[in-house]
PDB file of N, CA and C in Angstrom:
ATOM      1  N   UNK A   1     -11.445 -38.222  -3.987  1.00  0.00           N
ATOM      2  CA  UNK A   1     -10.821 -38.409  -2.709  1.00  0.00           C
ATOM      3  C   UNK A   1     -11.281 -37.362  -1.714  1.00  0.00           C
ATOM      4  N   UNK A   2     -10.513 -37.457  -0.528  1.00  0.00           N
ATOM      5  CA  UNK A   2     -10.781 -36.552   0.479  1.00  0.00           C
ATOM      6  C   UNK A   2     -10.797 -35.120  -0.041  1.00  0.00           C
ATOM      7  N   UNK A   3      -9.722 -34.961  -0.839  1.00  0.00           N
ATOM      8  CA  UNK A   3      -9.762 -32.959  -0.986  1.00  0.00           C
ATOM      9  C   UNK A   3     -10.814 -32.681  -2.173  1.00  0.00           C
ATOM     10  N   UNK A   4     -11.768 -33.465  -2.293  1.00  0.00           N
ATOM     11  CA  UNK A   4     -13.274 -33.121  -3.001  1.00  0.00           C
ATOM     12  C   UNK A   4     -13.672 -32.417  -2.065  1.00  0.00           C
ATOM     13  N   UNK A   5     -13.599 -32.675  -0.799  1.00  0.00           N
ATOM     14  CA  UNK A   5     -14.908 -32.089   0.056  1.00  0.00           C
ATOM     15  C   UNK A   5     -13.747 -31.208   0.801  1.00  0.00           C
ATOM     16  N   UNK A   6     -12.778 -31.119   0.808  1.00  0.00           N
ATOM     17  CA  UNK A   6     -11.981 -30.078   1.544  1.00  0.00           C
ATOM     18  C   UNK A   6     -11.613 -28.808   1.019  1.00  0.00           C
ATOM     19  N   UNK A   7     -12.225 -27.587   2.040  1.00  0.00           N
ATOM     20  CA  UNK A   7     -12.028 -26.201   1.377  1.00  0.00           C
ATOM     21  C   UNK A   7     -10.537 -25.442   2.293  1.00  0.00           C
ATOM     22  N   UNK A   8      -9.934 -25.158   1.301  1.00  0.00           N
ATOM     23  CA  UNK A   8      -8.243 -24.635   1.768  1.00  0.00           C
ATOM     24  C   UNK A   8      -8.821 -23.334   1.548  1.00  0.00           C
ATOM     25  N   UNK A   9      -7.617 -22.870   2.760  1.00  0.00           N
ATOM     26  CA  UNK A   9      -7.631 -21.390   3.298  1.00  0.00           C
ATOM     27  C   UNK A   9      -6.125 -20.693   3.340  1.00  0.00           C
ATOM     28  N   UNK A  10      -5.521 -19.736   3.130  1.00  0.00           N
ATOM     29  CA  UNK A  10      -4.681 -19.465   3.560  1.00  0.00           C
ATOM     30  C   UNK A  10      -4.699 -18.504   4.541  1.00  0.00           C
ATOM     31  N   UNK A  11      -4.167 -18.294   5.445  1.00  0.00           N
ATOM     32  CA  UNK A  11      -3.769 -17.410   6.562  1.00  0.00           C
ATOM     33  C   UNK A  11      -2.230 -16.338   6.442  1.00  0.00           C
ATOM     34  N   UNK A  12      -2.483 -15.282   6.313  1.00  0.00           N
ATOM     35  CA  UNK A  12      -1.302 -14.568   5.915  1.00  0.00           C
ATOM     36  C   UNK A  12      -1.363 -13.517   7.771  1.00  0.00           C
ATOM     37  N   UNK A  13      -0.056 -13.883   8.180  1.00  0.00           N
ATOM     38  CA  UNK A  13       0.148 -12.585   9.030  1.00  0.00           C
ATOM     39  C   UNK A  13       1.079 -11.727   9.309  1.00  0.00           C
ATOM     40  N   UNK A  14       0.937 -10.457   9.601  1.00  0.00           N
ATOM     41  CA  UNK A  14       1.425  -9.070   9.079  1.00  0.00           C
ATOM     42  C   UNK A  14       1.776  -8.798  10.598  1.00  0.00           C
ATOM     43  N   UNK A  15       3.285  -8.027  10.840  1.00  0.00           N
ATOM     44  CA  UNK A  15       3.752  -7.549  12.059  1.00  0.00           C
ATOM     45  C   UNK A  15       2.775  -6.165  11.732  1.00  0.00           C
ATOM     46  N   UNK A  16       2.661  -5.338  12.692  1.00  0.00           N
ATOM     47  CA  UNK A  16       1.910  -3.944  12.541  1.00  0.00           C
ATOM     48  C   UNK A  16       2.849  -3.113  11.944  1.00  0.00           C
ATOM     49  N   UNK A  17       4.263  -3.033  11.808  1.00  0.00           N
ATOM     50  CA  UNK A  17       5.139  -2.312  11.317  1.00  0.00           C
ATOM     51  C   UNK A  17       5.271  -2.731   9.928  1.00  0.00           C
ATOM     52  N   UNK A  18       5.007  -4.166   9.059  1.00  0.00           N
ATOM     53  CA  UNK A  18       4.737  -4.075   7.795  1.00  0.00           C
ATOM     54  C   UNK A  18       3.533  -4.040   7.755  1.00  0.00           C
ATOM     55  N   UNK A  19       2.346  -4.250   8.179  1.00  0.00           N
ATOM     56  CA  UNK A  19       0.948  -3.841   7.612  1.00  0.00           C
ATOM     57  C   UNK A  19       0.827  -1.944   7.744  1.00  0.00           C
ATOM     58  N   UNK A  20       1.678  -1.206   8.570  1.00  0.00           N
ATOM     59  CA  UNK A  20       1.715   0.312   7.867  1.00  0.00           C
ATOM     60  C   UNK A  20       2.283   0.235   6.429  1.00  0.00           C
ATOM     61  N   UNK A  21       3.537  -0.378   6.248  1.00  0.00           N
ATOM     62  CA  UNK A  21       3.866  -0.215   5.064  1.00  0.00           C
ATOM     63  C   UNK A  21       3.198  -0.830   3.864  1.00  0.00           C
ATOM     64  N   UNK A  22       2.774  -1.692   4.099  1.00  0.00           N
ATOM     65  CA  UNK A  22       1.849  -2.545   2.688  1.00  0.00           C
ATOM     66  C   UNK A  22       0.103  -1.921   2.804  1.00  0.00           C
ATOM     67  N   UNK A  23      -0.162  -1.489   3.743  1.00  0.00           N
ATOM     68  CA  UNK A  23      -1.881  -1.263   3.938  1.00  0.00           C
ATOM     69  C   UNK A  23      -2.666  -0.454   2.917  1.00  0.00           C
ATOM     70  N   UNK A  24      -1.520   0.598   2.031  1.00  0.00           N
ATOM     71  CA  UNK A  24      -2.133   1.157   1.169  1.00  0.00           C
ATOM     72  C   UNK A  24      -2.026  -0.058  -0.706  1.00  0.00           C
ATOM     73  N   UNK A  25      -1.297  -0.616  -0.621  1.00  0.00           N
ATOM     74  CA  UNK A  25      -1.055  -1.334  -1.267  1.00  0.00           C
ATOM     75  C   UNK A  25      -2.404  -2.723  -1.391  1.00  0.00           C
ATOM     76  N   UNK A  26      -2.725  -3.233  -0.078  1.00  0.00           N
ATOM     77  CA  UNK A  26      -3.462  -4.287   0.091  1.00  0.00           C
ATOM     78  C   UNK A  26      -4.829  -3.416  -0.372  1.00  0.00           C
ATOM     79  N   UNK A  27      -5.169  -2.291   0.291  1.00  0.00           N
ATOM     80  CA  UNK A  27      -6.732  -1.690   0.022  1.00  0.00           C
ATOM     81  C   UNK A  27      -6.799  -1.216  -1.622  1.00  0.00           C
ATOM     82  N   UNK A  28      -5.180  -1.144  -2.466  1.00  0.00           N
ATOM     83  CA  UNK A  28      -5.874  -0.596  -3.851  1.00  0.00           C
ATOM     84  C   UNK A  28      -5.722  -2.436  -4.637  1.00  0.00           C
ATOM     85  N   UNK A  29      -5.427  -3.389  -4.040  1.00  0.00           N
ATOM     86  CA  UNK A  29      -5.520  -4.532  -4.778  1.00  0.00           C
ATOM     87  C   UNK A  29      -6.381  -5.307  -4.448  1.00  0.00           C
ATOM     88  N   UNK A  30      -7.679  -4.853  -3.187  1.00  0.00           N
ATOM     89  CA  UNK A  30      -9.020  -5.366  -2.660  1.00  0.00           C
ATOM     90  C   UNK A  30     -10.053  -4.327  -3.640  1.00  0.00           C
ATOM     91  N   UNK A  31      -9.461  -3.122  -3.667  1.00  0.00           N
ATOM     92  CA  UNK A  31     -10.832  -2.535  -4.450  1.00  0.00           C
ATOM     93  C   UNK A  31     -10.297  -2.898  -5.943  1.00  0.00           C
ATOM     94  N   UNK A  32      -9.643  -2.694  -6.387  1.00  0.00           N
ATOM     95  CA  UNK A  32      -9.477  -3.367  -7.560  1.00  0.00           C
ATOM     96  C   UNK A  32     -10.395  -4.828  -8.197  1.00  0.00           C
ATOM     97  N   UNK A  33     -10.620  -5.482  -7.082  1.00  0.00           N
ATOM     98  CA  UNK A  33     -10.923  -6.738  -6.933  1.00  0.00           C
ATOM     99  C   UNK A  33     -12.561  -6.742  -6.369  1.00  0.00           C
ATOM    100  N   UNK A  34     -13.448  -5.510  -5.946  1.00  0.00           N
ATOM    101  CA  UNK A  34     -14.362  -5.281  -5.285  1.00  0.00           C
ATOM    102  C   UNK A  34     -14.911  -5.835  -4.481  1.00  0.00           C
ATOM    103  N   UNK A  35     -13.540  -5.870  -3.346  1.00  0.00           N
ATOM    104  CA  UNK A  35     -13.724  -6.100  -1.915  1.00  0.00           C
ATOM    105  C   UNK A  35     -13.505  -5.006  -0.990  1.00  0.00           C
ATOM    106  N   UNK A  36     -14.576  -4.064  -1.193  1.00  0.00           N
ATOM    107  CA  UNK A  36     -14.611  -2.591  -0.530  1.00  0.00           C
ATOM    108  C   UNK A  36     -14.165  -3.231   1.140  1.00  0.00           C
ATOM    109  N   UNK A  37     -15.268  -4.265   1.064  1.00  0.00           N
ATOM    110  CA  UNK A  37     -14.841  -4.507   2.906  1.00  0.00           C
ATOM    111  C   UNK A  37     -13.529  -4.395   3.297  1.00  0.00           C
ATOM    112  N   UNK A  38     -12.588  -5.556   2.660  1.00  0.00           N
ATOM    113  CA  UNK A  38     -11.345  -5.772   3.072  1.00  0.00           C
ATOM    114  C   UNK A  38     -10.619  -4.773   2.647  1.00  0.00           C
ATOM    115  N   UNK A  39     -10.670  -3.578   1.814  1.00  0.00           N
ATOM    116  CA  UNK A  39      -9.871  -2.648   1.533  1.00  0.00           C
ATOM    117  C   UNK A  39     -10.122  -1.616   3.073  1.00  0.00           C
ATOM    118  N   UNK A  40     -11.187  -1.502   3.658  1.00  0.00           N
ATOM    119  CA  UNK A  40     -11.571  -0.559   4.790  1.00  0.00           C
ATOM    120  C   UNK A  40     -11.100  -1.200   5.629  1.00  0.00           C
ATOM    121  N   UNK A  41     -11.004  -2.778   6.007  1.00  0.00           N
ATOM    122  CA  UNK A  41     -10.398  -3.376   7.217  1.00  0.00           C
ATOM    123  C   UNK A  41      -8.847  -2.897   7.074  1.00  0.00           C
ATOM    124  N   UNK A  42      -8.218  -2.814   6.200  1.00  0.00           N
ATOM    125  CA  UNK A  42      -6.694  -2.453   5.913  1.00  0.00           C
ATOM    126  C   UNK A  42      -6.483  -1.517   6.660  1.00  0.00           C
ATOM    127  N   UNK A  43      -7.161  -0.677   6.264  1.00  0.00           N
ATOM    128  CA  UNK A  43      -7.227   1.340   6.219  1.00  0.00           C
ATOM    129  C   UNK A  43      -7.150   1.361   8.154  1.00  0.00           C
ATOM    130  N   UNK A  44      -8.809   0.434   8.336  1.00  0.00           N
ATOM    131  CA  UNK A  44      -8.702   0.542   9.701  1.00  0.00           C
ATOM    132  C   UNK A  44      -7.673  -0.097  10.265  1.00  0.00           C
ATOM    133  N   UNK A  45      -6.969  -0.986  10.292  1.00  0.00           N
ATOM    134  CA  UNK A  45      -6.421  -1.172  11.113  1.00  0.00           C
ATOM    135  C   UNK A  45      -5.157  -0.114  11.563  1.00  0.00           C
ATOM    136  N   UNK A  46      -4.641   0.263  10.529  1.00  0.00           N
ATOM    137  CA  UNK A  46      -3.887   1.278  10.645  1.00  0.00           C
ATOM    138  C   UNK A  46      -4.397   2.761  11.421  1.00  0.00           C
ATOM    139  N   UNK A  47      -5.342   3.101  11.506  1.00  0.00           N
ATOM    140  CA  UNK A  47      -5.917   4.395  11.998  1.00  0.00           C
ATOM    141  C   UNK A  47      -5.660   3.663  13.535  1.00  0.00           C
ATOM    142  N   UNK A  48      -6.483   2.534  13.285  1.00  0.00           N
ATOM    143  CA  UNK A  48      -6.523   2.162  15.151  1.00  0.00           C
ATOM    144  C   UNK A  48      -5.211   2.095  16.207  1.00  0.00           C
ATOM    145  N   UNK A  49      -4.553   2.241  15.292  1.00  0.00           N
ATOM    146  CA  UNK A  49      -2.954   2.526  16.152  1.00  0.00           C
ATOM    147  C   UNK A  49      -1.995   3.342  15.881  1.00  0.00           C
ATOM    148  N   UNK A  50      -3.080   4.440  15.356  1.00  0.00           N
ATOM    149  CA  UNK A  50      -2.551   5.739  15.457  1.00  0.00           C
ATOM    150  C   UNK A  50      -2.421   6.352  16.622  1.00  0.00           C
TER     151      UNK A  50
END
């Protein structure tokens, strides 16, 4: 059927006041997983609104 050829995505979004609190959490369960990228996008986003 149709969802042969259909690729699902999920979209998760984070107020900035829980992505301080979860950001160290998300970057040790991306490197865990060796997604250095998305563990540094975490990190950054948090610095950037420092």
């Amino acid at each position: 059927g149709v969802d042969d050829f259909v690729k699902r995505q999920s979209v998760i979004s984070y107020s900035q006041q829980r992505l301080e609190h979860t950001a160290g959490d998300i970057a040790l369960m991306a490197r865990s997983e060796g997604l250095e990228g998305h563990a540094r996008s975490a990190e950054s986003r948090i610095r950037a609104n420092e």
